[in-house]
N, C-alpha and C. Protein backbone atom coordinates (compact mmCIF):
# COMPACT_ATOMS: atom_id res chain seq x y z
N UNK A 1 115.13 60.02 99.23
CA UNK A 1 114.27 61.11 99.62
C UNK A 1 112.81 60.76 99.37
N UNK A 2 112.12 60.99 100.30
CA UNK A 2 110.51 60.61 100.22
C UNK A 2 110.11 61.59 99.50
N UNK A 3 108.50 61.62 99.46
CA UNK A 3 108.28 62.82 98.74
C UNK A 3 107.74 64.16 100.11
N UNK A 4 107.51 63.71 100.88
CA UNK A 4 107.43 64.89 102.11
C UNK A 4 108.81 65.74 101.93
N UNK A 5 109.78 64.99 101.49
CA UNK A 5 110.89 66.08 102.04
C UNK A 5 110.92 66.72 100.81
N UNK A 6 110.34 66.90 99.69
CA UNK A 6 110.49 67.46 98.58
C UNK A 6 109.30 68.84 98.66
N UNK A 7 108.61 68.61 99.47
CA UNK A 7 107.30 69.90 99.12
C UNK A 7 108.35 70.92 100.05
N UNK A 8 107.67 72.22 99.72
CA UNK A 8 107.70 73.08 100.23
C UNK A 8 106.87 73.91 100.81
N UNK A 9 106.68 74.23 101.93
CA UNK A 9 106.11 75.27 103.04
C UNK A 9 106.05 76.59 102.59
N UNK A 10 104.57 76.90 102.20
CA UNK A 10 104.51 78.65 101.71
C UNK A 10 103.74 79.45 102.88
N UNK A 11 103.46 80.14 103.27
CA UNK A 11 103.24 81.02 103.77
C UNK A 11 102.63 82.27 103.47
N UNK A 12 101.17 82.57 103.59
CA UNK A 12 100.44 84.09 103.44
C UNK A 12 99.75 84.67 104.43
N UNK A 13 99.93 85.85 104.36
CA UNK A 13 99.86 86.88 105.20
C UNK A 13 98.72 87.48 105.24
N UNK A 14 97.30 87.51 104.90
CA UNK A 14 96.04 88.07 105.28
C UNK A 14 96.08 89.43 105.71
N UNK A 15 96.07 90.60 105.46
CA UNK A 15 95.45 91.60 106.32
C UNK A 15 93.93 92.22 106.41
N UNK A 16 93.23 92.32 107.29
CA UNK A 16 91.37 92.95 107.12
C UNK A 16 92.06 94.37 107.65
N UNK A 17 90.62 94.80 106.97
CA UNK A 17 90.43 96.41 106.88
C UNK A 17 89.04 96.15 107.41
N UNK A 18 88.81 97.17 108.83
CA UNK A 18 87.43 97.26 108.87
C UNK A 18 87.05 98.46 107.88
N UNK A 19 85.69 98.59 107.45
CA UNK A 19 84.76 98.85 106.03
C UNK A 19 83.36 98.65 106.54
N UNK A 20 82.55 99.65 106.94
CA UNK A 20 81.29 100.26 106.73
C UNK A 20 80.91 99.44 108.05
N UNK A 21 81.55 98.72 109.03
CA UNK A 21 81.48 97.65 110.35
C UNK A 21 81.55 96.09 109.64
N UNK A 22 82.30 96.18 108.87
CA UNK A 22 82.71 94.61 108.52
C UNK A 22 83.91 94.93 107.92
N UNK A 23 84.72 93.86 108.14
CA UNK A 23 85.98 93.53 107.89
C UNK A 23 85.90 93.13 106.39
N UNK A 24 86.83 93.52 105.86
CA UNK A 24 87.65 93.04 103.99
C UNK A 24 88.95 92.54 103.97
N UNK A 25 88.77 91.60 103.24
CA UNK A 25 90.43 91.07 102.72
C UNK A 25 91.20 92.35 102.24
N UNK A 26 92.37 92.43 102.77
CA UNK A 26 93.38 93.52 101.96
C UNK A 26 94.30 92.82 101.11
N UNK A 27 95.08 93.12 100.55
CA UNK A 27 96.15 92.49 99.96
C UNK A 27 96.91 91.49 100.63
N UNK A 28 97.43 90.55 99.69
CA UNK A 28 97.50 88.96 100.39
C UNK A 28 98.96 89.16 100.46
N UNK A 29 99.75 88.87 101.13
CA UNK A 29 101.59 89.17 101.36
C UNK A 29 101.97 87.88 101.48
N UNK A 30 103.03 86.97 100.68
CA UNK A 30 103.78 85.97 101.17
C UNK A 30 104.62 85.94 101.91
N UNK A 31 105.61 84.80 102.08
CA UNK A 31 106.36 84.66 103.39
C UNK A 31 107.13 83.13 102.75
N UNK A 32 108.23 83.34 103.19
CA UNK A 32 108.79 82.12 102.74
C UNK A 32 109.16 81.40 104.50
N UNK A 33 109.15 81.97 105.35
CA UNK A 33 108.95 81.20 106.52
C UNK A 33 108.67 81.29 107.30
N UNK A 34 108.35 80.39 108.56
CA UNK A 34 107.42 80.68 109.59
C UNK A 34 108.10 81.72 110.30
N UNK A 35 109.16 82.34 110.27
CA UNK A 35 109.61 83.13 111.58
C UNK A 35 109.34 85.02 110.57
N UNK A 36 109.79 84.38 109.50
CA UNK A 36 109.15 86.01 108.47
C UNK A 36 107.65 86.16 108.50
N UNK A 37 106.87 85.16 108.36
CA UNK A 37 105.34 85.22 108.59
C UNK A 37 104.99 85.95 109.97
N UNK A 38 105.36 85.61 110.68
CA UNK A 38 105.20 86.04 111.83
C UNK A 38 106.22 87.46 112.27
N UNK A 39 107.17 88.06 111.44
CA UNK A 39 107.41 89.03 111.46
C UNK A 39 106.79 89.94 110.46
N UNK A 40 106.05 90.05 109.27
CA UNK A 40 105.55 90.58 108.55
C UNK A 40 103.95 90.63 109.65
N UNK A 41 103.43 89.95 110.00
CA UNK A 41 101.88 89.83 110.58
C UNK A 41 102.19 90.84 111.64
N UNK A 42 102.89 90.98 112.59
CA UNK A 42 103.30 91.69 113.49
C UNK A 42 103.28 93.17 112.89
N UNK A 43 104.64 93.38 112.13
CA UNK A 43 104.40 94.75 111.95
C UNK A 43 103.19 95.18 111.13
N UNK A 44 101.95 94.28 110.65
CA UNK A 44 101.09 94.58 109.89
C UNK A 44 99.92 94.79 110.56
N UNK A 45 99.97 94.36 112.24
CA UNK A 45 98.68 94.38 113.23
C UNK A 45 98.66 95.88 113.53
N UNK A 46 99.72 96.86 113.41
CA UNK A 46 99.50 98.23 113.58
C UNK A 46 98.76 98.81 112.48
N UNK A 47 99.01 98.36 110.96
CA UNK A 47 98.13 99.25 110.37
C UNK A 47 96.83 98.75 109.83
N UNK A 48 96.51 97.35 110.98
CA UNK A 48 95.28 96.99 110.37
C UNK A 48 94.39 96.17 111.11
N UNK A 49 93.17 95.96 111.04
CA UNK A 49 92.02 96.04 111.90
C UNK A 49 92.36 94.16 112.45
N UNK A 50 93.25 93.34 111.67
CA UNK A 50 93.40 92.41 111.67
C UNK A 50 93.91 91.21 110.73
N UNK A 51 94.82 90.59 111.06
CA UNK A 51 96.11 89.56 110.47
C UNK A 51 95.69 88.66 110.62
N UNK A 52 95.86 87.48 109.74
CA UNK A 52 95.75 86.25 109.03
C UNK A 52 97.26 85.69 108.82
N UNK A 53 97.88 84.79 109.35
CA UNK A 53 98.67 83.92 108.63
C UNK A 53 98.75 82.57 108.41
């Protein structure tokens, strides 16, 4: 085993809040994989001005 196959792939989730006409970091959400990252960002674009993953 090399060492590539030993790391592991993390995943965070970003949400902004627009705030006074500028955007803020909201709370940071993990994800253990690309297909949950992208299901957490999704249902998170409804309650927020904008997603990061």
């Amino acid at each position: 085993m090399s060492v590539a196959d030993k790391t592991a792939e993390k995943f965070i989730i970003m949400p902004y809040r627009k705030a006074k006409a500028k955007l803020t970091l909201g709370e940071m959400c993990p994800a253990f994989s690309e297909t949950g990252a992208i299901k957490i960002a999704t249902s998170m674009s409804e309650r927020f001005a904008g997603v990061a993953a």
